[in-house]
PDB file of N, CA and C in Angstrom:
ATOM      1  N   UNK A   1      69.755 112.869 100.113  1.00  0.00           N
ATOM      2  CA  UNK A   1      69.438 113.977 100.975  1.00  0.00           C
ATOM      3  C   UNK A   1      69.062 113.488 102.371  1.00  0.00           C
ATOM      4  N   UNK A   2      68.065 112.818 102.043  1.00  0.00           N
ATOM      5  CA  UNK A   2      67.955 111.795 103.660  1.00  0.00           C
ATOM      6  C   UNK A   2      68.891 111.273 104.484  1.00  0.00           C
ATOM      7  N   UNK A   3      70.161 111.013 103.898  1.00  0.00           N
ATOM      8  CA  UNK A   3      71.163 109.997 104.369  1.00  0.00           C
ATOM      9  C   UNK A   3      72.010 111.402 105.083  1.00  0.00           C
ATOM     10  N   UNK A   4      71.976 112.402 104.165  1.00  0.00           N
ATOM     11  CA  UNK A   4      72.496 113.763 104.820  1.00  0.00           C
ATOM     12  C   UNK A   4      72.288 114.082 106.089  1.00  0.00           C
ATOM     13  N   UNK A   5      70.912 114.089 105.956  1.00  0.00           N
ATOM     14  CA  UNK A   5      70.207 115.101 107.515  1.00  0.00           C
ATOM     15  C   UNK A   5      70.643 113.824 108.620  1.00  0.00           C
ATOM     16  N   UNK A   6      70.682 112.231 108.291  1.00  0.00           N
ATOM     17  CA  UNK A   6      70.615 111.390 109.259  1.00  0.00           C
ATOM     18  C   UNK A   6      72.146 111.335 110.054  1.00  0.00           C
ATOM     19  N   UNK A   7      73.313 111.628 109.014  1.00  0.00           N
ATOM     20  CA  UNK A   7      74.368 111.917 109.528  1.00  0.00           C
ATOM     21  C   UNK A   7      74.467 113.677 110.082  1.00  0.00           C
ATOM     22  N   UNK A   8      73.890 114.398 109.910  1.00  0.00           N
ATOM     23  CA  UNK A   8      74.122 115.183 111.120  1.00  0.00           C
ATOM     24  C   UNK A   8      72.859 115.727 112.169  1.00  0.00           C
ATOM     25  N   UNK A   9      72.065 114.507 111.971  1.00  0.00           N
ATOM     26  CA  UNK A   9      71.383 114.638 113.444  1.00  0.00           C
ATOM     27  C   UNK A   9      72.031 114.127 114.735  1.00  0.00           C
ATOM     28  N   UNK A  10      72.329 114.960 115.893  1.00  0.00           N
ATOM     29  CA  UNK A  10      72.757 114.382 116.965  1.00  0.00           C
ATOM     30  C   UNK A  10      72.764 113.335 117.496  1.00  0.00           C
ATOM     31  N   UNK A  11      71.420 113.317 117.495  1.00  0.00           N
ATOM     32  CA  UNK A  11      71.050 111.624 118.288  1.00  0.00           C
ATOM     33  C   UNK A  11      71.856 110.137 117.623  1.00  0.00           C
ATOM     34  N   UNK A  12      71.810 110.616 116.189  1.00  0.00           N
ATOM     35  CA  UNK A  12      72.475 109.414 115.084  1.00  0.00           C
ATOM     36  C   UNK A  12      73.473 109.425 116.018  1.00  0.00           C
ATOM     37  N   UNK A  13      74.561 110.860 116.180  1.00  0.00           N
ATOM     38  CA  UNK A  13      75.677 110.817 115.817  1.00  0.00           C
ATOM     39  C   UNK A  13      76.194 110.029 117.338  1.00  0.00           C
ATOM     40  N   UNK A  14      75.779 110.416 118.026  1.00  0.00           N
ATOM     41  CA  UNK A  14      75.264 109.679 119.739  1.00  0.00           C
ATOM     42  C   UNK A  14      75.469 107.951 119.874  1.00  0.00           C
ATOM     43  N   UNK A  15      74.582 107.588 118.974  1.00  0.00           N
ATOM     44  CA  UNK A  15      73.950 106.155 118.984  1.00  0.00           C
ATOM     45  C   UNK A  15      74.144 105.343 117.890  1.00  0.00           C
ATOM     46  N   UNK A  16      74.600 105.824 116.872  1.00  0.00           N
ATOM     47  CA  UNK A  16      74.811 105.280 116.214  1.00  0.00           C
ATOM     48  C   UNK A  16      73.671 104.413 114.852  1.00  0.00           C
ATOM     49  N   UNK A  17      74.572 103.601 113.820  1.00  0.00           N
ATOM     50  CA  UNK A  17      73.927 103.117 112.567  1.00  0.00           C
ATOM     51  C   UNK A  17      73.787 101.813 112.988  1.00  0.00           C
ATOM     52  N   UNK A  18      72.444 101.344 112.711  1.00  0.00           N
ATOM     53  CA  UNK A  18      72.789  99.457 112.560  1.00  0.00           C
ATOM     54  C   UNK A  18      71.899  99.273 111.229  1.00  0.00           C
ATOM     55  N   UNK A  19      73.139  98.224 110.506  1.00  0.00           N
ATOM     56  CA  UNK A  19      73.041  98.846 109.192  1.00  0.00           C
ATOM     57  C   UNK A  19      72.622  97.028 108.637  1.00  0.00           C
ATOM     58  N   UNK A  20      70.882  96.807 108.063  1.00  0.00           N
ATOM     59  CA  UNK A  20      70.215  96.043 107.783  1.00  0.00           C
ATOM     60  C   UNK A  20      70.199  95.167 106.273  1.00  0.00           C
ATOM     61  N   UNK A  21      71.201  94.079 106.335  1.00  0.00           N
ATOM     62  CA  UNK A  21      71.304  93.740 104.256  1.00  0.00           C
ATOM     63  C   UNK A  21      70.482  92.282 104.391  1.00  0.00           C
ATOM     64  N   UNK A  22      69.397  92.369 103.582  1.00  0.00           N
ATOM     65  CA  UNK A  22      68.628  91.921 103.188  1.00  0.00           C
ATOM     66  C   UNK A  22      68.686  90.575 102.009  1.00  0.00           C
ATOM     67  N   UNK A  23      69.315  89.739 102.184  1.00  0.00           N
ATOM     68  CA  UNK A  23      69.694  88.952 100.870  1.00  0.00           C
ATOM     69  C   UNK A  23      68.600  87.725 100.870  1.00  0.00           C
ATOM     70  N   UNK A  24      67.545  88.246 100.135  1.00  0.00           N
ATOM     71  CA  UNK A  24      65.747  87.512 100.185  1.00  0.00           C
ATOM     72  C   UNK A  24      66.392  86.420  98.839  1.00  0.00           C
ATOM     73  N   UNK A  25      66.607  87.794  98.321  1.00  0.00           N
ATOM     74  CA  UNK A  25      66.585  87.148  96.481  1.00  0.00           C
ATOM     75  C   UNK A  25      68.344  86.767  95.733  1.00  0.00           C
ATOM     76  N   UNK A  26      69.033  87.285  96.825  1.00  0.00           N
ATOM     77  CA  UNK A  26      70.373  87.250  96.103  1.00  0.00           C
ATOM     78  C   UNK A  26      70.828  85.352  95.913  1.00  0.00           C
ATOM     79  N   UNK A  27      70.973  85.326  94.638  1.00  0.00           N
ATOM     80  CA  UNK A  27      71.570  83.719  94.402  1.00  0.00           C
ATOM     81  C   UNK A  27      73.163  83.677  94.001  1.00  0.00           C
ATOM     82  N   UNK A  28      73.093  82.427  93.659  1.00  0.00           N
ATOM     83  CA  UNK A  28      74.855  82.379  92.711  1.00  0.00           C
ATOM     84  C   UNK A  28      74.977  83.422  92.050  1.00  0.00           C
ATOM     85  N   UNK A  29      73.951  84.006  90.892  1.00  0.00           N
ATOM     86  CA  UNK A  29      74.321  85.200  89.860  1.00  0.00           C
ATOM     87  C   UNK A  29      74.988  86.298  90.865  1.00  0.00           C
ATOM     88  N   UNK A  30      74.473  86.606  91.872  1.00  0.00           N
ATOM     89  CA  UNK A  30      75.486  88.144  92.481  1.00  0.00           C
ATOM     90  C   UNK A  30      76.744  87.739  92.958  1.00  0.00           C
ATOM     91  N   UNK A  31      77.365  86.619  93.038  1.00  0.00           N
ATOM     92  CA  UNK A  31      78.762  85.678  93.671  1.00  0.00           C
ATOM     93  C   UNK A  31      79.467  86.571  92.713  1.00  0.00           C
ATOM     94  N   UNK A  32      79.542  86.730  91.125  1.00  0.00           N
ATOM     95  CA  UNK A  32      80.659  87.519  90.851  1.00  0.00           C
ATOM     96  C   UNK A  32      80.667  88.647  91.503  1.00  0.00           C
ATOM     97  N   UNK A  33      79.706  89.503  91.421  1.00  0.00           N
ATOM     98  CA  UNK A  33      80.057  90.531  92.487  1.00  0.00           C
ATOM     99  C   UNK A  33      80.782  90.655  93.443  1.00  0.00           C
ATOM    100  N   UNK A  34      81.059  90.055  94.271  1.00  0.00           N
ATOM    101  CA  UNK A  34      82.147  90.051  94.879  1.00  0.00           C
ATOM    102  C   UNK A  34      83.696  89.650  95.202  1.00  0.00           C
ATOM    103  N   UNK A  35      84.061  90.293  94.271  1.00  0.00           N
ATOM    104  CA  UNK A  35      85.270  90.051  94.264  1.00  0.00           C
ATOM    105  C   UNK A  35      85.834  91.175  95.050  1.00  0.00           C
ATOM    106  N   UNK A  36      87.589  91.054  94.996  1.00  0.00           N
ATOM    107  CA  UNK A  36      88.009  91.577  95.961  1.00  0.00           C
ATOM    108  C   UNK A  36      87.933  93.400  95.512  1.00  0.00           C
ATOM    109  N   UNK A  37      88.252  93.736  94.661  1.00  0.00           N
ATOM    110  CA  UNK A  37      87.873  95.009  94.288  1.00  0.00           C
ATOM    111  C   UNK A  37      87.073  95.631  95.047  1.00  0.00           C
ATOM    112  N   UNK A  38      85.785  95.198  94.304  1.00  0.00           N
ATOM    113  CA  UNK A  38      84.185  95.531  95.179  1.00  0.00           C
ATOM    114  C   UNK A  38      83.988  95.565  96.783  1.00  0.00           C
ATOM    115  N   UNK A  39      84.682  94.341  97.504  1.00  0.00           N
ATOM    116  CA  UNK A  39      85.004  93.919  98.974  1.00  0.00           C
ATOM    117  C   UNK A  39      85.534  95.686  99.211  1.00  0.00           C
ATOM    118  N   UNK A  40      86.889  95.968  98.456  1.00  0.00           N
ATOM    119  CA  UNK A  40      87.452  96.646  99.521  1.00  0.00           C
ATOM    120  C   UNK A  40      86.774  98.217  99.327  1.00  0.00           C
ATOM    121  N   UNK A  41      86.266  98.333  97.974  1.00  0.00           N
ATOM    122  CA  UNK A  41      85.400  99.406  98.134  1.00  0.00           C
ATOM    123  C   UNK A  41      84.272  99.602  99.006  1.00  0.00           C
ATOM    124  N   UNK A  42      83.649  98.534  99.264  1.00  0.00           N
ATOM    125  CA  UNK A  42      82.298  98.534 100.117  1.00  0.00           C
ATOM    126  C   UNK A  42      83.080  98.802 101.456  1.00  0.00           C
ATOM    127  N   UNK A  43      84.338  98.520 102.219  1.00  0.00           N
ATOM    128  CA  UNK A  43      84.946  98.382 103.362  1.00  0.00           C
ATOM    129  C   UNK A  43      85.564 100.064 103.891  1.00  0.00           C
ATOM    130  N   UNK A  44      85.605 100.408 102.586  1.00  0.00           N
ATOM    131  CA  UNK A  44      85.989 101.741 102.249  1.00  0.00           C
ATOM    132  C   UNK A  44      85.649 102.913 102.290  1.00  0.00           C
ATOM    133  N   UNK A  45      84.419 102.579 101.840  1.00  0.00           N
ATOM    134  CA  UNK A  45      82.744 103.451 101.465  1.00  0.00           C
ATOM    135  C   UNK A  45      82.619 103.750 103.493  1.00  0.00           C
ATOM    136  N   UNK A  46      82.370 102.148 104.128  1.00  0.00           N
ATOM    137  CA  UNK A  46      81.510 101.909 105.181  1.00  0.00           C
ATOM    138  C   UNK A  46      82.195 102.491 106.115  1.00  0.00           C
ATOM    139  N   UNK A  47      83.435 102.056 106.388  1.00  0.00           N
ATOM    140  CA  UNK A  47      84.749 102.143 107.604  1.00  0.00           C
ATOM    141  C   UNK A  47      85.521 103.712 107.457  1.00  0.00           C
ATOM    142  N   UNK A  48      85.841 104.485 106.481  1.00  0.00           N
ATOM    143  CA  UNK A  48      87.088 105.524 106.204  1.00  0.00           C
ATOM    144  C   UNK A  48      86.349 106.361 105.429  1.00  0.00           C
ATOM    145  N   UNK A  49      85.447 106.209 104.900  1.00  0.00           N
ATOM    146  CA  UNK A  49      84.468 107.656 103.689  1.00  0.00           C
ATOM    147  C   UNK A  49      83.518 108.247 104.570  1.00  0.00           C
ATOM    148  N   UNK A  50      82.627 107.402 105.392  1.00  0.00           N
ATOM    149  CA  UNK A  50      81.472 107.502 105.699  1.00  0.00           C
ATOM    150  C   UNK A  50      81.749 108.175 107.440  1.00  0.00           C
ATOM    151  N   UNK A  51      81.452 109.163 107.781  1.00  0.00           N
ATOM    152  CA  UNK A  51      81.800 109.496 108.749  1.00  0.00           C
ATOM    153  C   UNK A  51      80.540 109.371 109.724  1.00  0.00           C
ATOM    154  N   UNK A  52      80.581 107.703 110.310  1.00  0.00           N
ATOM    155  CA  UNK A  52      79.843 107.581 110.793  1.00  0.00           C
ATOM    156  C   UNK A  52      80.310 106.544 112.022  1.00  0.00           C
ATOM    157  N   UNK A  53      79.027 106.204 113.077  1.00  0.00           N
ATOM    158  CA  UNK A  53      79.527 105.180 113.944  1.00  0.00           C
ATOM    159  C   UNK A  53      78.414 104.050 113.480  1.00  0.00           C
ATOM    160  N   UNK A  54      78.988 102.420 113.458  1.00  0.00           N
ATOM    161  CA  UNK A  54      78.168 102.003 112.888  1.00  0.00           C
ATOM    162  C   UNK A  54      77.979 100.529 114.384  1.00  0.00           C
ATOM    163  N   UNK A  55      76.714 100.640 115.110  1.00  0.00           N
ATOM    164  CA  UNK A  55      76.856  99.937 116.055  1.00  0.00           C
ATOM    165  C   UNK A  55      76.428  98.366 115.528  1.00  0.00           C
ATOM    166  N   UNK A  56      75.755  98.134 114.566  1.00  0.00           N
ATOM    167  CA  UNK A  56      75.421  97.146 114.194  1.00  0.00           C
ATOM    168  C   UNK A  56      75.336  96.023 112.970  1.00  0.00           C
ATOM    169  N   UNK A  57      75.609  94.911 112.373  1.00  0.00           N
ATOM    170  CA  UNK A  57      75.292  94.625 111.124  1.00  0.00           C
ATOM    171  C   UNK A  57      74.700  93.673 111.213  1.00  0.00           C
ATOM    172  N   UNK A  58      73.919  93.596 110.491  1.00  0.00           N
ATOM    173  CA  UNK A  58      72.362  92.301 110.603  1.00  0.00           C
ATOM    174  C   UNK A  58      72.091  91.780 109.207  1.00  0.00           C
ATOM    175  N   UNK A  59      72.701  91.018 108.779  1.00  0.00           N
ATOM    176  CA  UNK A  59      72.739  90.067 107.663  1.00  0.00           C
ATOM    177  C   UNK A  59      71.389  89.182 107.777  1.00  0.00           C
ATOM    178  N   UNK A  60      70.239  89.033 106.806  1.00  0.00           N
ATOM    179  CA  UNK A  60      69.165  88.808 107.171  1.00  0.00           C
ATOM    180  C   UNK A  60      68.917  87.579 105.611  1.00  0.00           C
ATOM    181  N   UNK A  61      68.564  86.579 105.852  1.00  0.00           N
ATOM    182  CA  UNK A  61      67.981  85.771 105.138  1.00  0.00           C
ATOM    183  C   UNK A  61      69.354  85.442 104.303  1.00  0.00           C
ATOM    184  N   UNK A  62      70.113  84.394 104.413  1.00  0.00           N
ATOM    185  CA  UNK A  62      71.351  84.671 104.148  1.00  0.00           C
ATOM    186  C   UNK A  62      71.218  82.973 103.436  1.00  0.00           C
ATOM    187  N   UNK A  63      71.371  82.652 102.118  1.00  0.00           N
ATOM    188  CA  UNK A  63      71.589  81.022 101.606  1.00  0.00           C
ATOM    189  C   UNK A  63      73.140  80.431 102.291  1.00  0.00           C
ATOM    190  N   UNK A  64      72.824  79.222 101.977  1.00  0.00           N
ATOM    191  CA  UNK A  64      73.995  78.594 102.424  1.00  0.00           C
ATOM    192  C   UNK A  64      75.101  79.468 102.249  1.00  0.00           C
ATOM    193  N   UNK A  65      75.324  79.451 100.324  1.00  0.00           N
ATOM    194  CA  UNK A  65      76.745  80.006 100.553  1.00  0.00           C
ATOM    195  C   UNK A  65      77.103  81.079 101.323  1.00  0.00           C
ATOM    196  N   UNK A  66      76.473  82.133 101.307  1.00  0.00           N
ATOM    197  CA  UNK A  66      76.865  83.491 102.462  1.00  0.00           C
ATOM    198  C   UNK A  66      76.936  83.060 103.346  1.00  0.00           C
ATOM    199  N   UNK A  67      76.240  81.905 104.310  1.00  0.00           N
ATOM    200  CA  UNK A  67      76.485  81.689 105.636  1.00  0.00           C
ATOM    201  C   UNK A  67      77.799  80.753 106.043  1.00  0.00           C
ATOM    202  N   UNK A  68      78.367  80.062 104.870  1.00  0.00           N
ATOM    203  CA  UNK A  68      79.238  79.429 105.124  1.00  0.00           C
ATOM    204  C   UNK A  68      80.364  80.340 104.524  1.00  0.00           C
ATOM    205  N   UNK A  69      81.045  81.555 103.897  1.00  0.00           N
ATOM    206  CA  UNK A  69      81.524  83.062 103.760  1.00  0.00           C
ATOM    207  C   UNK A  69      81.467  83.442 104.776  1.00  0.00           C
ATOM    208  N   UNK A  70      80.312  83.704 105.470  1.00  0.00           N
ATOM    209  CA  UNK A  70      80.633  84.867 106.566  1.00  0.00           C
ATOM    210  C   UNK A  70      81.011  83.660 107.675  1.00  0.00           C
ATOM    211  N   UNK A  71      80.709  82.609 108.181  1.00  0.00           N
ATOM    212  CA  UNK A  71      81.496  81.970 109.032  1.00  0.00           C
ATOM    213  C   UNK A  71      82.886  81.653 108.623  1.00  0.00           C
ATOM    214  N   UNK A  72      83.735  81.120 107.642  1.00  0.00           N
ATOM    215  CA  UNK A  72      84.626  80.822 107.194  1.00  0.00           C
ATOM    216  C   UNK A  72      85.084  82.044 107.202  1.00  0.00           C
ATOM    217  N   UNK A  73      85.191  83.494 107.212  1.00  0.00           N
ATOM    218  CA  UNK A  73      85.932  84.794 106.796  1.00  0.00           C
ATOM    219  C   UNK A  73      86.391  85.191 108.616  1.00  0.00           C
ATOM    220  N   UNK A  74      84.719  84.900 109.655  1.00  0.00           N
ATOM    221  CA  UNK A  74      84.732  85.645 110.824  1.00  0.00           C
ATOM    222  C   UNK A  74      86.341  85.594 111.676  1.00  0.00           C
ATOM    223  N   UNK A  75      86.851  84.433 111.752  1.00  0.00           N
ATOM    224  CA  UNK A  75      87.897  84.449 112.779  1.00  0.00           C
ATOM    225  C   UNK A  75      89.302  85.319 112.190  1.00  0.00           C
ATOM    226  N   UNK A  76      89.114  85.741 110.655  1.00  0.00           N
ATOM    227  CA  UNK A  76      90.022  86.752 109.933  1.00  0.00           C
ATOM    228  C   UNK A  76      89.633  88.557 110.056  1.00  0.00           C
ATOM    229  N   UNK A  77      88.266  88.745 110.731  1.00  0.00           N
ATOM    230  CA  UNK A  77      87.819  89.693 110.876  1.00  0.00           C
ATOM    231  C   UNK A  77      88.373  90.331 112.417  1.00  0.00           C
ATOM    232  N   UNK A  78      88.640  91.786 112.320  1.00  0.00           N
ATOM    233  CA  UNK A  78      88.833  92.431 113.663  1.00  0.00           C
ATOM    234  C   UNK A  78      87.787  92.189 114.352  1.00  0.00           C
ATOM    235  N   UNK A  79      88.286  92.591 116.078  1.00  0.00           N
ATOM    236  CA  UNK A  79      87.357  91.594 117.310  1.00  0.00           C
ATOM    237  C   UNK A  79      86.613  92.703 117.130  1.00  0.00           C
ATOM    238  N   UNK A  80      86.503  94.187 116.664  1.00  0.00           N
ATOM    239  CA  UNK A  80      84.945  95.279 116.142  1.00  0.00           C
ATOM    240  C   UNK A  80      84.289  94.312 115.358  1.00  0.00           C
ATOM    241  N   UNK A  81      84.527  94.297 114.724  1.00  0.00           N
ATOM    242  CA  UNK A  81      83.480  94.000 113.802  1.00  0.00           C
ATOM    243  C   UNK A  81      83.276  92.444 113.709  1.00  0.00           C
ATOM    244  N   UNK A  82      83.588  91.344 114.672  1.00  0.00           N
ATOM    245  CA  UNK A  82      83.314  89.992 114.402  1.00  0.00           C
ATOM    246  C   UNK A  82      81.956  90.681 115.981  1.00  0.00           C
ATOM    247  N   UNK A  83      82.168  91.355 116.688  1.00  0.00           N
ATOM    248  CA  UNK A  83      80.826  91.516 117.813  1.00  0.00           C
ATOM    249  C   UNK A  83      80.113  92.405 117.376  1.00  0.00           C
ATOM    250  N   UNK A  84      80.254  92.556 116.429  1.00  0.00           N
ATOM    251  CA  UNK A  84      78.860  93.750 115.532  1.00  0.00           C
ATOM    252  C   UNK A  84      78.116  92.767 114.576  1.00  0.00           C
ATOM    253  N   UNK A  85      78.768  92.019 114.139  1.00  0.00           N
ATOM    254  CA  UNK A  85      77.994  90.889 112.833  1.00  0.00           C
ATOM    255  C   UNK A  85      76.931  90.202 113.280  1.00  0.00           C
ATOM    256  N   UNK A  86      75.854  90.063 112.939  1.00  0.00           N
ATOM    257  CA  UNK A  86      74.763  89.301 113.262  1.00  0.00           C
ATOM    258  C   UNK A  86      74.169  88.406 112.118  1.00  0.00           C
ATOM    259  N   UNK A  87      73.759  87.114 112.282  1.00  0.00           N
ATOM    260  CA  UNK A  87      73.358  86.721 111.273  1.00  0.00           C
ATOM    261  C   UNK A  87      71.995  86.161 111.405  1.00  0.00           C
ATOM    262  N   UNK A  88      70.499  86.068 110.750  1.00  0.00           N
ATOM    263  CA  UNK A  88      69.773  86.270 111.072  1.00  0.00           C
ATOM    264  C   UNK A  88      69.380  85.206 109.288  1.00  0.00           C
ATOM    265  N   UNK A  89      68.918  84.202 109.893  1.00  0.00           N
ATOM    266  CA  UNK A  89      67.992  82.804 109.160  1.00  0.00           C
ATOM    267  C   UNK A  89      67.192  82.342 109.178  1.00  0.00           C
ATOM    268  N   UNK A  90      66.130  82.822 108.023  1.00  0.00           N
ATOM    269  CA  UNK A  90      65.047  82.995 107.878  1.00  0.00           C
ATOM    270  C   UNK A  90      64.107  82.329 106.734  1.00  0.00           C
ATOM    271  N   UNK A  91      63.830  81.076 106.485  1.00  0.00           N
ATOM    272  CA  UNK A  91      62.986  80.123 105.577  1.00  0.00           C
ATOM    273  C   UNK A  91      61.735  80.196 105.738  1.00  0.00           C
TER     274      UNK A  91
END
């Protein structure tokens, strides 16, 4: 219901989402998770379902492997979304 009212408040719709993932606790066990399936649903959900503008992504506390994923993936990513990615390392 919250996520409702936030997509049609003006100001959102104005300024946009910067959208905060948190990986404190995520280890090897969530790696199956992502496979490509899951990838293109989450891409799906975010980019073409969600009728939203999304100005930001802030990847926060990120272990090796994600940081060496999201560098190794970036230069395959559109020039949107490789200047929206942020990565943010935190011990």
């Amino acid at each position: 219901m919250i996520a409702i009212q936030a997509l049609r408040n003006p100001v959102t719709q104005a300024s946009g989402f910067n959208m905060i993932y948190d990986f404190q606790d995520a280890g090897f066990r969530y790696i199956k998770y992502g496979t490509p399936k899951n990838l293109f649903l989450l891409h799906h959900v975010s980019f073409e379902a969600m009728p939203a503008k999304y100005v930001g992504y802030h990847l926060v506390n990120i272990n090796v492997i994600g940081n060496m994923l999201v560098t190794i993936s970036r230069p395959f990513l559109p020039k949107f979304i490789e200047h929206i990615v942020s990565m943010n390392v935190y011990t």
